[in-house]
PDB file of N, CA and C in Angstrom:
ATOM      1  N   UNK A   1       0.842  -1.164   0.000  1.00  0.00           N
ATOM      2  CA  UNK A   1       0.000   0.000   0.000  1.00  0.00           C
ATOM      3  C   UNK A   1       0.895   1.237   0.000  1.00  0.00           C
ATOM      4  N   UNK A   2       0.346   2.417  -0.539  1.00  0.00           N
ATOM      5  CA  UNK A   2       1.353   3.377  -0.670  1.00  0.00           C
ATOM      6  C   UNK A   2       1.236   4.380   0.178  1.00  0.00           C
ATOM      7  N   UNK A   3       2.095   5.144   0.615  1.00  0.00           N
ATOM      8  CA  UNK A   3       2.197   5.898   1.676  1.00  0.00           C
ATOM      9  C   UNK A   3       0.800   7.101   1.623  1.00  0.00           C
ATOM     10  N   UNK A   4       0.854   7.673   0.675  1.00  0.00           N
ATOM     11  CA  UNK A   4      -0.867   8.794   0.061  1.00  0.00           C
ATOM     12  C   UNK A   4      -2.061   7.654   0.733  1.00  0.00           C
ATOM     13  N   UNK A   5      -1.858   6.506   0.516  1.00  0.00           N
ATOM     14  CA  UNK A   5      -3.302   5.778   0.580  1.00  0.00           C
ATOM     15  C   UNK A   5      -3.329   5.336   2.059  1.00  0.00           C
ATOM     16  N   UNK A   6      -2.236   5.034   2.495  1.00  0.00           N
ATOM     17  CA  UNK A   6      -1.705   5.008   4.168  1.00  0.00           C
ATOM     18  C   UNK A   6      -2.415   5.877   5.068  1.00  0.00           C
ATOM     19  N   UNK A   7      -1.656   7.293   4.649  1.00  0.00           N
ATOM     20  CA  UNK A   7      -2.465   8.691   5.273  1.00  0.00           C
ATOM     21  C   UNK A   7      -3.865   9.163   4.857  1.00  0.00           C
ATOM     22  N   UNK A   8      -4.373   8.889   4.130  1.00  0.00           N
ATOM     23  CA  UNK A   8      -5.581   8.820   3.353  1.00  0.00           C
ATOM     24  C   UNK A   8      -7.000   8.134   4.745  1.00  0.00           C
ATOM     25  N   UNK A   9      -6.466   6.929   4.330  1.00  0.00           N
ATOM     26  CA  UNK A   9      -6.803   6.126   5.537  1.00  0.00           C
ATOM     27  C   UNK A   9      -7.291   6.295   6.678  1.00  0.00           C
ATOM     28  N   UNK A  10      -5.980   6.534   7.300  1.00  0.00           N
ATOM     29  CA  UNK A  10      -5.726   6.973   8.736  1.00  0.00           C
ATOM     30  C   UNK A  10      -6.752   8.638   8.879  1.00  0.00           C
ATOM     31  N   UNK A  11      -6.915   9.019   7.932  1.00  0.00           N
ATOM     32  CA  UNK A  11      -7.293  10.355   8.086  1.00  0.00           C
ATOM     33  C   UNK A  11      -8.694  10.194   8.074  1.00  0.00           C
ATOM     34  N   UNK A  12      -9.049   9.642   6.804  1.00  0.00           N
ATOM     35  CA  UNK A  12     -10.942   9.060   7.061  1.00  0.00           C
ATOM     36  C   UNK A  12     -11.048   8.505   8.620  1.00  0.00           C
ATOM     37  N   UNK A  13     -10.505   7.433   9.038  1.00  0.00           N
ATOM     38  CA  UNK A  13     -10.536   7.043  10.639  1.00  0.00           C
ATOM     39  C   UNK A  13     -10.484   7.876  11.009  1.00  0.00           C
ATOM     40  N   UNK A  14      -9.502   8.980  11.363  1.00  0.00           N
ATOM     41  CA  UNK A  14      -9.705  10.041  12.215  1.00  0.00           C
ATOM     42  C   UNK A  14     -11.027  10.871  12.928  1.00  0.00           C
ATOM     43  N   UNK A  15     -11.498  11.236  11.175  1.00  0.00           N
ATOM     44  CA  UNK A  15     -12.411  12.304  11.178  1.00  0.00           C
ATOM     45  C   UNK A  15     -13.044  11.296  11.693  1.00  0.00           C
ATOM     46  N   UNK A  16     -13.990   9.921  11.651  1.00  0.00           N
ATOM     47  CA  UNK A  16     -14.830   9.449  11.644  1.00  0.00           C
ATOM     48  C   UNK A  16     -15.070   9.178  13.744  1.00  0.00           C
ATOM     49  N   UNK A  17     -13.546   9.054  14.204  1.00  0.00           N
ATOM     50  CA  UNK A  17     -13.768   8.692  15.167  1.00  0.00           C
ATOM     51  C   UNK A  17     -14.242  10.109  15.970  1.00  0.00           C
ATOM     52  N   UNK A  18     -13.587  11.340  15.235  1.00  0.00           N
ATOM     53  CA  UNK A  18     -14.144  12.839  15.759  1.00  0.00           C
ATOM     54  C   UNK A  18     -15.334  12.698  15.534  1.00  0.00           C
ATOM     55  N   UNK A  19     -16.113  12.437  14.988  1.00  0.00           N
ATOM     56  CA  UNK A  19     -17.393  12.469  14.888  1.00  0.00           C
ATOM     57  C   UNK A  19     -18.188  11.853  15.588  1.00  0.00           C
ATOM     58  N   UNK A  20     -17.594  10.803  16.216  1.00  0.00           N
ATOM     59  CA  UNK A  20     -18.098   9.791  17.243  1.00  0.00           C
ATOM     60  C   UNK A  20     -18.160   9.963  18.173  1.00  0.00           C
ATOM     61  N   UNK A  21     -16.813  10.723  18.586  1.00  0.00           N
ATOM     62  CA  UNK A  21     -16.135  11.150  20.358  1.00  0.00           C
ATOM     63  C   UNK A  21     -16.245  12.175  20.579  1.00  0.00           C
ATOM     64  N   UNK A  22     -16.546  13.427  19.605  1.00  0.00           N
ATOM     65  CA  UNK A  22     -16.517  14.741  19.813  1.00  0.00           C
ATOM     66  C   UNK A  22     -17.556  15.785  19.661  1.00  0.00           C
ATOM     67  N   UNK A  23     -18.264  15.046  18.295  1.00  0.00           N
ATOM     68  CA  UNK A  23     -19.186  15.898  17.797  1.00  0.00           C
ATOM     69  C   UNK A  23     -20.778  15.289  17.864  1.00  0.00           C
ATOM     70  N   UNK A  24     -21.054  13.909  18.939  1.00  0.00           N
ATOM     71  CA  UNK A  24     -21.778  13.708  19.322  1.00  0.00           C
ATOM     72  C   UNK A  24     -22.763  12.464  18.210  1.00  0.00           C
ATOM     73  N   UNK A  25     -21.371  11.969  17.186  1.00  0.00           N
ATOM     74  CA  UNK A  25     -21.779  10.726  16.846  1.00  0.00           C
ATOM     75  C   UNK A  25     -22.706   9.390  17.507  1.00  0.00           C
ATOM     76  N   UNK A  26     -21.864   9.467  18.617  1.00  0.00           N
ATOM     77  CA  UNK A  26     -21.847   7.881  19.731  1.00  0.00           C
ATOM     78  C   UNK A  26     -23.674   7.737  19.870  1.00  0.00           C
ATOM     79  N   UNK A  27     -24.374   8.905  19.837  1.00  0.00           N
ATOM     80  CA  UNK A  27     -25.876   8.815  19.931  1.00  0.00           C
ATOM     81  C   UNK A  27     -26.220   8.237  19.131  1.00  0.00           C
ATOM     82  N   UNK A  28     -26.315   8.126  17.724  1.00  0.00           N
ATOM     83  CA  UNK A  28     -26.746   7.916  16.876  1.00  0.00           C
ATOM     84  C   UNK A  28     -26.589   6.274  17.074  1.00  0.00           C
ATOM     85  N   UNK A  29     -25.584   5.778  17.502  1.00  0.00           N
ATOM     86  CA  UNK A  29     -24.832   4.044  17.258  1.00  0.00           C
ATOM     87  C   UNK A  29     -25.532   3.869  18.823  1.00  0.00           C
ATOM     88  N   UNK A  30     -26.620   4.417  19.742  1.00  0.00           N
ATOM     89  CA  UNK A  30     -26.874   4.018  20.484  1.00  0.00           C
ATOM     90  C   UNK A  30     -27.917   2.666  20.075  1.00  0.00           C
ATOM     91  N   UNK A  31     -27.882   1.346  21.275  1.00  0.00           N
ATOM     92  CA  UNK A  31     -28.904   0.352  20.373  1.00  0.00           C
ATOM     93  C   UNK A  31     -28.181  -0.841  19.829  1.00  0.00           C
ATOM     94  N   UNK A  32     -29.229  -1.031  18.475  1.00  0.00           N
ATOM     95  CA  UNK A  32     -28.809  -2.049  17.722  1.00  0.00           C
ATOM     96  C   UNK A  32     -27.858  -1.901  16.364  1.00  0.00           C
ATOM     97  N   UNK A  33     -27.903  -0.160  16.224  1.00  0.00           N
ATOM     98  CA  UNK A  33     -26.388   0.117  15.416  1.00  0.00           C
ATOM     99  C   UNK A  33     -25.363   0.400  16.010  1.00  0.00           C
ATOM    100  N   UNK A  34     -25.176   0.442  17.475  1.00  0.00           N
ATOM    101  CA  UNK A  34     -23.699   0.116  17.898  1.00  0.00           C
ATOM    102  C   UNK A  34     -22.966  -0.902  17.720  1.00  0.00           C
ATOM    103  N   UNK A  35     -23.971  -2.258  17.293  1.00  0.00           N
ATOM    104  CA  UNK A  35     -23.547  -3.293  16.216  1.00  0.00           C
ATOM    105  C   UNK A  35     -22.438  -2.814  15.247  1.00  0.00           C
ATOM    106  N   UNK A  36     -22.967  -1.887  14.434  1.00  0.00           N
ATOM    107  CA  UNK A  36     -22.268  -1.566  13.234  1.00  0.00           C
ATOM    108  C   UNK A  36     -20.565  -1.040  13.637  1.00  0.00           C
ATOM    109  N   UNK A  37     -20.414  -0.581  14.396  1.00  0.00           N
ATOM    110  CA  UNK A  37     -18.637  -0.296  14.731  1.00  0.00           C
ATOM    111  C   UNK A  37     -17.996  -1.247  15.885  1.00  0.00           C
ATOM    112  N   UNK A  38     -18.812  -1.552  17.049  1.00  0.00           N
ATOM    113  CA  UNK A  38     -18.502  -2.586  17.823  1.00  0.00           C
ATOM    114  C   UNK A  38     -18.787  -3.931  17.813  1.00  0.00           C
ATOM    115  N   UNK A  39     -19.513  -4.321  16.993  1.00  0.00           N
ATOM    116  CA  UNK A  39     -19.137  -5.655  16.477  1.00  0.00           C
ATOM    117  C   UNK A  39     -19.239  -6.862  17.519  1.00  0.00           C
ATOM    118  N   UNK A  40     -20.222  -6.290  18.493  1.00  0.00           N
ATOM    119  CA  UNK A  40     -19.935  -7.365  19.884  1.00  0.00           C
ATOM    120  C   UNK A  40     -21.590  -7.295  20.575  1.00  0.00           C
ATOM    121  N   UNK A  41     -22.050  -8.379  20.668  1.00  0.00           N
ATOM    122  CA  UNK A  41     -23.295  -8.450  20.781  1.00  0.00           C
ATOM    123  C   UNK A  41     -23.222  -7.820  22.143  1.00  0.00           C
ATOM    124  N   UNK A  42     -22.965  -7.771  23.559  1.00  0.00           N
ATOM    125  CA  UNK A  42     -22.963  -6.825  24.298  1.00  0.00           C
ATOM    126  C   UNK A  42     -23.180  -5.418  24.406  1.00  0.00           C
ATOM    127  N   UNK A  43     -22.980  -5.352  23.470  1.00  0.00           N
ATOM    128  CA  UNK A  43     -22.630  -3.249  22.807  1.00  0.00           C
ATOM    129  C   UNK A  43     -24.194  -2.685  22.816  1.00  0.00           C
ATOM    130  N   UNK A  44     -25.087  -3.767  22.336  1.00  0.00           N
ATOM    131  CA  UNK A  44     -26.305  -3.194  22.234  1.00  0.00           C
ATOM    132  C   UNK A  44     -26.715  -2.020  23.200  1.00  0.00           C
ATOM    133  N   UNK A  45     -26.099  -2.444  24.290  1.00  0.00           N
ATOM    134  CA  UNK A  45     -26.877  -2.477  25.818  1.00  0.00           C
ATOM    135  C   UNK A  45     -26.468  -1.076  26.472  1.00  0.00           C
ATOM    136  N   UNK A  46     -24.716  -0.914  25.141  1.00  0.00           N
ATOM    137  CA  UNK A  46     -23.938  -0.035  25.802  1.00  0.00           C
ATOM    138  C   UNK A  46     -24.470   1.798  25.590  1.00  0.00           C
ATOM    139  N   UNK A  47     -24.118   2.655  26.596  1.00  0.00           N
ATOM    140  CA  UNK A  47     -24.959   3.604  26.168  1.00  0.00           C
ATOM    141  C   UNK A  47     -23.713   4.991  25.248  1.00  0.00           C
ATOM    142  N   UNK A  48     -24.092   5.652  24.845  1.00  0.00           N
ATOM    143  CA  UNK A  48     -23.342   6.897  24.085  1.00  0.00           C
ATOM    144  C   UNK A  48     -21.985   6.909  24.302  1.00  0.00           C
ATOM    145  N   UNK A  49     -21.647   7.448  25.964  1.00  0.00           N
ATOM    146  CA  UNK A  49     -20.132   7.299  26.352  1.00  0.00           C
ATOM    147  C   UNK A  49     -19.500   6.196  26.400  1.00  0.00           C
ATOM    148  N   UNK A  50     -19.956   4.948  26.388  1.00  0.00           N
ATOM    149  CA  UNK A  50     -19.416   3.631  26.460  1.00  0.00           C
ATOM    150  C   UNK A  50     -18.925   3.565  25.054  1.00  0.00           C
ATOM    151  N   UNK A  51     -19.643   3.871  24.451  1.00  0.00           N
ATOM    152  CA  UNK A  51     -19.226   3.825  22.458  1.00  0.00           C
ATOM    153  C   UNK A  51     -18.332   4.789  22.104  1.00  0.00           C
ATOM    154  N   UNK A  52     -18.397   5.766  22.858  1.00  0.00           N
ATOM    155  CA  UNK A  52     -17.295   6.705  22.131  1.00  0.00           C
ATOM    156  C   UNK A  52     -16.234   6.421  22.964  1.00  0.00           C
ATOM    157  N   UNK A  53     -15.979   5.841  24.179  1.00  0.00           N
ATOM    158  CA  UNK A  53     -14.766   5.368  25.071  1.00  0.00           C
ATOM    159  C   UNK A  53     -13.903   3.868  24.307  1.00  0.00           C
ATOM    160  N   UNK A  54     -14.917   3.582  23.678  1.00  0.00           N
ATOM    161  CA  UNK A  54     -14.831   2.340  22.974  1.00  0.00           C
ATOM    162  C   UNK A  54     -14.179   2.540  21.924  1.00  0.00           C
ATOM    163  N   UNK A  55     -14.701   3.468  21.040  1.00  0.00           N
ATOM    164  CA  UNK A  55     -14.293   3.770  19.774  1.00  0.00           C
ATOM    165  C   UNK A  55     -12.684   4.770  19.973  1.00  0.00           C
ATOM    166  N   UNK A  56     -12.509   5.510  20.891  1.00  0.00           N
ATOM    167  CA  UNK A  56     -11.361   6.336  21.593  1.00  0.00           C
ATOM    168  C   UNK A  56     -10.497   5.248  21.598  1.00  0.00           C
ATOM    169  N   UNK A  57     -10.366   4.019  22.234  1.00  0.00           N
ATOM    170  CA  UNK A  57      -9.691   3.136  22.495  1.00  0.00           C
ATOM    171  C   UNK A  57      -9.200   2.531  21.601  1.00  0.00           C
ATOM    172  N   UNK A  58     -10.041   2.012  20.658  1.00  0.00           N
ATOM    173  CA  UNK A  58     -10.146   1.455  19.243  1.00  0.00           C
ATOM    174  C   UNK A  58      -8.680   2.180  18.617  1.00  0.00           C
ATOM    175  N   UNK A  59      -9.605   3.534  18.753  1.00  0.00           N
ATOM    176  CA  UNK A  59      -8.785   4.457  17.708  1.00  0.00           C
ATOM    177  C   UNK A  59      -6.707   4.505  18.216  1.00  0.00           C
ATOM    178  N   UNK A  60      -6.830   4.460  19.305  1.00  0.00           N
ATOM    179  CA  UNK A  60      -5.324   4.653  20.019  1.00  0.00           C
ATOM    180  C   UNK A  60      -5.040   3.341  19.396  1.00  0.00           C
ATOM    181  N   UNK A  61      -5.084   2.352  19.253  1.00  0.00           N
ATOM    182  CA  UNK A  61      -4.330   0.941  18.846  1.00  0.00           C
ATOM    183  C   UNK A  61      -4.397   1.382  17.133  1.00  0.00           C
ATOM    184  N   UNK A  62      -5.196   1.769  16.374  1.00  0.00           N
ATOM    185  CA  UNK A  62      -5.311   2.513  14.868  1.00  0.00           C
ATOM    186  C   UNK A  62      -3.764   3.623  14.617  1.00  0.00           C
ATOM    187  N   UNK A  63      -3.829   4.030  15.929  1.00  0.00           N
ATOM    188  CA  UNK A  63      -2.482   5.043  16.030  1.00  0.00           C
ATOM    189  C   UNK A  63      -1.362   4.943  15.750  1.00  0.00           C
ATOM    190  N   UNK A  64      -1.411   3.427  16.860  1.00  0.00           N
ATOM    191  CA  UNK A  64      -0.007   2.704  16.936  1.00  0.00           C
ATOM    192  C   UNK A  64      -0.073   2.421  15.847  1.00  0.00           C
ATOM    193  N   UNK A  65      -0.812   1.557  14.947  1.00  0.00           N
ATOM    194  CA  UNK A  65      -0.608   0.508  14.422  1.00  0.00           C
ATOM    195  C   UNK A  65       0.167   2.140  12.708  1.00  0.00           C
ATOM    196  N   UNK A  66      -0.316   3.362  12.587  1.00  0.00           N
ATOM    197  CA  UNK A  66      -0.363   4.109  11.377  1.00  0.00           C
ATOM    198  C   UNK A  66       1.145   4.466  11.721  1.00  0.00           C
ATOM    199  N   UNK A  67       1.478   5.099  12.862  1.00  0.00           N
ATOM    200  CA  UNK A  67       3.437   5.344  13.267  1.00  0.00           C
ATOM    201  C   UNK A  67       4.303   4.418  12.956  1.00  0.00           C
ATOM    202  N   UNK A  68       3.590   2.746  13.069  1.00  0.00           N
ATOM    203  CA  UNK A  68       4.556   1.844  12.919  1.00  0.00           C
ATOM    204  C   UNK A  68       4.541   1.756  11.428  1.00  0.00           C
ATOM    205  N   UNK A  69       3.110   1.579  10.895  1.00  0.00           N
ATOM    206  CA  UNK A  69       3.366   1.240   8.864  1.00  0.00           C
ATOM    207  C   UNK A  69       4.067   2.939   8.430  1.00  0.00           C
ATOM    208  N   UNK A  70       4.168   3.869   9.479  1.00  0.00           N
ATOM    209  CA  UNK A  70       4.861   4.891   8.288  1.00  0.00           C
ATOM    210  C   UNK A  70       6.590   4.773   8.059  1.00  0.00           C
ATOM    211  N   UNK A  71       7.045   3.968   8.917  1.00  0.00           N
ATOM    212  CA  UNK A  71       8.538   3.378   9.227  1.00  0.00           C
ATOM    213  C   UNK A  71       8.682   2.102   8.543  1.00  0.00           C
ATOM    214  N   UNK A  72       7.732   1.254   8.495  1.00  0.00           N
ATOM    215  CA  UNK A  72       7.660  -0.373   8.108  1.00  0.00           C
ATOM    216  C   UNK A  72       6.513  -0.306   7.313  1.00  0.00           C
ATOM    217  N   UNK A  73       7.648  -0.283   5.961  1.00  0.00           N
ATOM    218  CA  UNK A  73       5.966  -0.657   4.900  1.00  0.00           C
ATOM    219  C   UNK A  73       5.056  -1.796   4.606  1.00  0.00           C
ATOM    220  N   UNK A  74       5.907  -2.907   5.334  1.00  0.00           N
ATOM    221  CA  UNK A  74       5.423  -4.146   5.255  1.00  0.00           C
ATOM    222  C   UNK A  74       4.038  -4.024   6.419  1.00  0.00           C
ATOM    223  N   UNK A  75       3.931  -3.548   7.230  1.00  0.00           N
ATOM    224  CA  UNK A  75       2.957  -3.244   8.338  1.00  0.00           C
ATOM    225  C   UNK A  75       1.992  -2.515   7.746  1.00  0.00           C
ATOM    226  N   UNK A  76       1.883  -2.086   6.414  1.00  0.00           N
ATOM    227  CA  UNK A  76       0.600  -1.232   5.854  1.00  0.00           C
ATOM    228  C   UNK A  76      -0.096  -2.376   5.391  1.00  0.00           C
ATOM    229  N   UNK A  77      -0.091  -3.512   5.363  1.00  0.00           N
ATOM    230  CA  UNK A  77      -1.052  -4.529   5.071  1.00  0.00           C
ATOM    231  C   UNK A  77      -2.339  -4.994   5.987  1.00  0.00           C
ATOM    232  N   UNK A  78      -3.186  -5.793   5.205  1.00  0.00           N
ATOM    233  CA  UNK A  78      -4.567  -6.102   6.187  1.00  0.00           C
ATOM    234  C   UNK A  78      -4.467  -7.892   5.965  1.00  0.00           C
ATOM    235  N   UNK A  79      -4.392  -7.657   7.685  1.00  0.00           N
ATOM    236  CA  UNK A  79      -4.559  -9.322   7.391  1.00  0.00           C
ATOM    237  C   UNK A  79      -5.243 -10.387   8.073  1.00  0.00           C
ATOM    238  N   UNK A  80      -6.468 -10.372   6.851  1.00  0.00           N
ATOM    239  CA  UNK A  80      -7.993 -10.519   6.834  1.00  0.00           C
ATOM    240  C   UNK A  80      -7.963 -12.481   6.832  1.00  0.00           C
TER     241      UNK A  80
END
């Protein structure tokens, strides 16, 4: 993957998780579409701040993982 599509990336995640944690996304994924980003049948139950603490968390391991592929290009891969 190339470094433009790397940061590209990382940058859609960004905004998306601002939107979640900041700008009052996490409401919307309250329910049975907190399915849709947490992925964990528990989540249903979970309320606004639990999802955006969730998704905050998420996002810090997304962090690590974008510092390490900008040094190691072999680490820009998905492995699905």
């Amino acid at each position: 993957m190339s470094i433009a599509l790397w940061l590209l990336l990382y940058a859609a995640n960004s905004l998306f998780v601002y939107w979640v944690v900041w700008a009052g996304g996490a409401a919307k994924f309250e329910g049975w579409r907190s399915l849709l980003i947490v992925d964990w049948l528990p989540a249903v139950t979970w309320t606004s701040e639990q999802i955006a603490l969730y998704t905050l968390l998420i996002w810090t391991g997304h962090t690590l993982w974008f510092l390490v592929g900008l040094f190691v290009p072999e680490a820009r891969t998905f492995f699905w």
